[in-house]
Protein backbone atom coordinates (compact mmCIF):
# COMPACT_ATOMS: atom_id res chain seq x y z
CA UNK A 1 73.85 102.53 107.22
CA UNK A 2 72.58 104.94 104.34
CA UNK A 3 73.68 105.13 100.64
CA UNK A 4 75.94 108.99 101.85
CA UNK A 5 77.44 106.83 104.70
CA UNK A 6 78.58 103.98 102.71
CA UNK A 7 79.94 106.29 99.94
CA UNK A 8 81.66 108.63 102.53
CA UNK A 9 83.62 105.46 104.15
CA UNK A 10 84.89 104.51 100.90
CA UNK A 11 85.99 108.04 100.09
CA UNK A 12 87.57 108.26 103.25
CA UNK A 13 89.32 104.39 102.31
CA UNK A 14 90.64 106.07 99.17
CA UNK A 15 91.76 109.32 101.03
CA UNK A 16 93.52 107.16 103.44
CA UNK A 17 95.12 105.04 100.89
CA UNK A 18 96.69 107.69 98.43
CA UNK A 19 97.79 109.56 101.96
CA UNK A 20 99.63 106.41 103.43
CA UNK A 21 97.40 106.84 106.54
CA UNK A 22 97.02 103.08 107.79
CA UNK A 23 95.16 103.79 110.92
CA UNK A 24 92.12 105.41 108.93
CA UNK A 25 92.41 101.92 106.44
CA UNK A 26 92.59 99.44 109.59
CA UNK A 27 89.28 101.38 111.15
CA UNK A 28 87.37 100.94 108.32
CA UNK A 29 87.94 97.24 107.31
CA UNK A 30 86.53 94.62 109.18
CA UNK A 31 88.57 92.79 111.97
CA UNK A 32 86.85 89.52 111.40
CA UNK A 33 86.21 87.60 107.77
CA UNK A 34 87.67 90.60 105.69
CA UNK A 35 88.75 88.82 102.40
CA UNK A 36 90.93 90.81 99.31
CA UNK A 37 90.48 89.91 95.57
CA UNK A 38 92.13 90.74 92.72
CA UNK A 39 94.00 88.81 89.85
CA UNK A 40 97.27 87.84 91.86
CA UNK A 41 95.74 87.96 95.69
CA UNK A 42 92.40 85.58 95.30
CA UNK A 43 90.88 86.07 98.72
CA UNK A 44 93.58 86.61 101.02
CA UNK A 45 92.67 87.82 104.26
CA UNK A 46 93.61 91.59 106.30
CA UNK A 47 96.92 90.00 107.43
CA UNK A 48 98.08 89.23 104.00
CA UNK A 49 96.26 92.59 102.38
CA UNK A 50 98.03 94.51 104.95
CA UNK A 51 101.30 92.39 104.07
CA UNK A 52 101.05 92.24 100.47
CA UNK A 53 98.60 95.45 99.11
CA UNK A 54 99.67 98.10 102.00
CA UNK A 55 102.74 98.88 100.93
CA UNK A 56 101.57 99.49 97.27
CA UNK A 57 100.01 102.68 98.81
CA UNK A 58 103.26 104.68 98.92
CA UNK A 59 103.46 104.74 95.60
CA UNK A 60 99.60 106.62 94.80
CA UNK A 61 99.78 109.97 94.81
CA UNK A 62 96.05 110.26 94.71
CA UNK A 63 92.32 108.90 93.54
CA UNK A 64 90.12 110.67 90.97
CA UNK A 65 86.45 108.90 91.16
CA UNK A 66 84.97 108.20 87.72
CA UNK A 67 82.13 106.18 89.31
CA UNK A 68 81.00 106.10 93.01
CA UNK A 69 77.61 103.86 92.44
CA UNK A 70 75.99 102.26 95.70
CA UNK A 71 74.81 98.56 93.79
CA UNK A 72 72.67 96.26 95.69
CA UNK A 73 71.62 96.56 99.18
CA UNK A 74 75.40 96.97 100.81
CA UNK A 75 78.05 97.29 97.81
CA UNK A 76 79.82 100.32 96.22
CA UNK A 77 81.37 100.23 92.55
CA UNK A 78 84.13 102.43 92.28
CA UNK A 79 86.30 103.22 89.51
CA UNK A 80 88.42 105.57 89.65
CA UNK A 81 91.78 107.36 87.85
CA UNK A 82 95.11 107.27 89.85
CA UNK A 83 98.67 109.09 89.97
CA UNK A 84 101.51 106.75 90.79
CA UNK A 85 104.59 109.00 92.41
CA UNK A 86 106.06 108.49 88.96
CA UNK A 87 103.66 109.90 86.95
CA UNK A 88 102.31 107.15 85.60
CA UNK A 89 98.47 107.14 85.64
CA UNK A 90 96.28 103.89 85.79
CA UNK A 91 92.42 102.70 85.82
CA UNK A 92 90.96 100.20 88.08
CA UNK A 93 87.44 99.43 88.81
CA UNK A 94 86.52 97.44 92.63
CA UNK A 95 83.74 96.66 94.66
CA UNK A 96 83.53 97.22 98.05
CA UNK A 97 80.92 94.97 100.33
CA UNK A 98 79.86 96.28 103.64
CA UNK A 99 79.18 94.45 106.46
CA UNK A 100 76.46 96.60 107.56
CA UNK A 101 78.49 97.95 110.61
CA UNK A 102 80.46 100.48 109.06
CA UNK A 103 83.21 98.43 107.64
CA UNK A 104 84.32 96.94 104.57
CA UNK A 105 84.13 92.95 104.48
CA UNK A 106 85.34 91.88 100.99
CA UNK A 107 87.04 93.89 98.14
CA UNK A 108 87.58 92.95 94.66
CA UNK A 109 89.64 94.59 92.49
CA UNK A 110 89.24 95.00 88.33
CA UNK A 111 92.70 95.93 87.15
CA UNK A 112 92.01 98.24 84.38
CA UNK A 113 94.64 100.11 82.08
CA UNK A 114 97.29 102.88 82.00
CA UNK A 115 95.77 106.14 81.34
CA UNK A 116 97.69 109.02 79.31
């Protein structure tokens, strides 16, 4: 997989995300040994992402990319500016790890701040 490819998927993650579209999201994370960090969720597996994180995405209205870095030989740093559906703008910063098939294998997630 090339640097554009990687960095298209995890547009298209994003995309997904802030559009509530679930099928796109479940295509592009790995079936198999897919593990999500972040302060309160410390490696909990699709299941429990899709349980716990998924529902968080109805409340996004959208992603605006402040850095879309490839790092190492199959990682993306992204951090990016988003609308909640209440107006209320944050800033997070996560890596995504690929598993060199296309998918995403681990996430972890730097909660940043609200944004004015």
């Amino acid at each position: 997989m090339t640097v554009k490819d990687r960095l298209r998927l995890t547009r298209e993650i994003y995309e997904a995300y802030g559009s509530g579209d679930r099928d796109v999201v479940e295509r592009l994370i790995a079936d198999d040994g897919f593990a999500f960090f972040s302060p309160p969720d410390a490696g909990i597996d699709r299941e429990a992402y899709f349980e716990r994180c998924w529902p968080n995405s109805g409340t996004i209205e959208g992603f605006e990319f402040k850095r879309l870095l490839e790092i190492g030989e199959d990682e993306v740093l992204v951090t990016y500016e988003s609308t909640k559906t209440d107006g209320r703008r944050f800033r997070n910063t996560e890596v995504l790890t690929f598993d060199g098939d296309e998918r995403v294998r681990k996430v972890e997630v730097y909660f940043g701040w609200d944004v004015e």
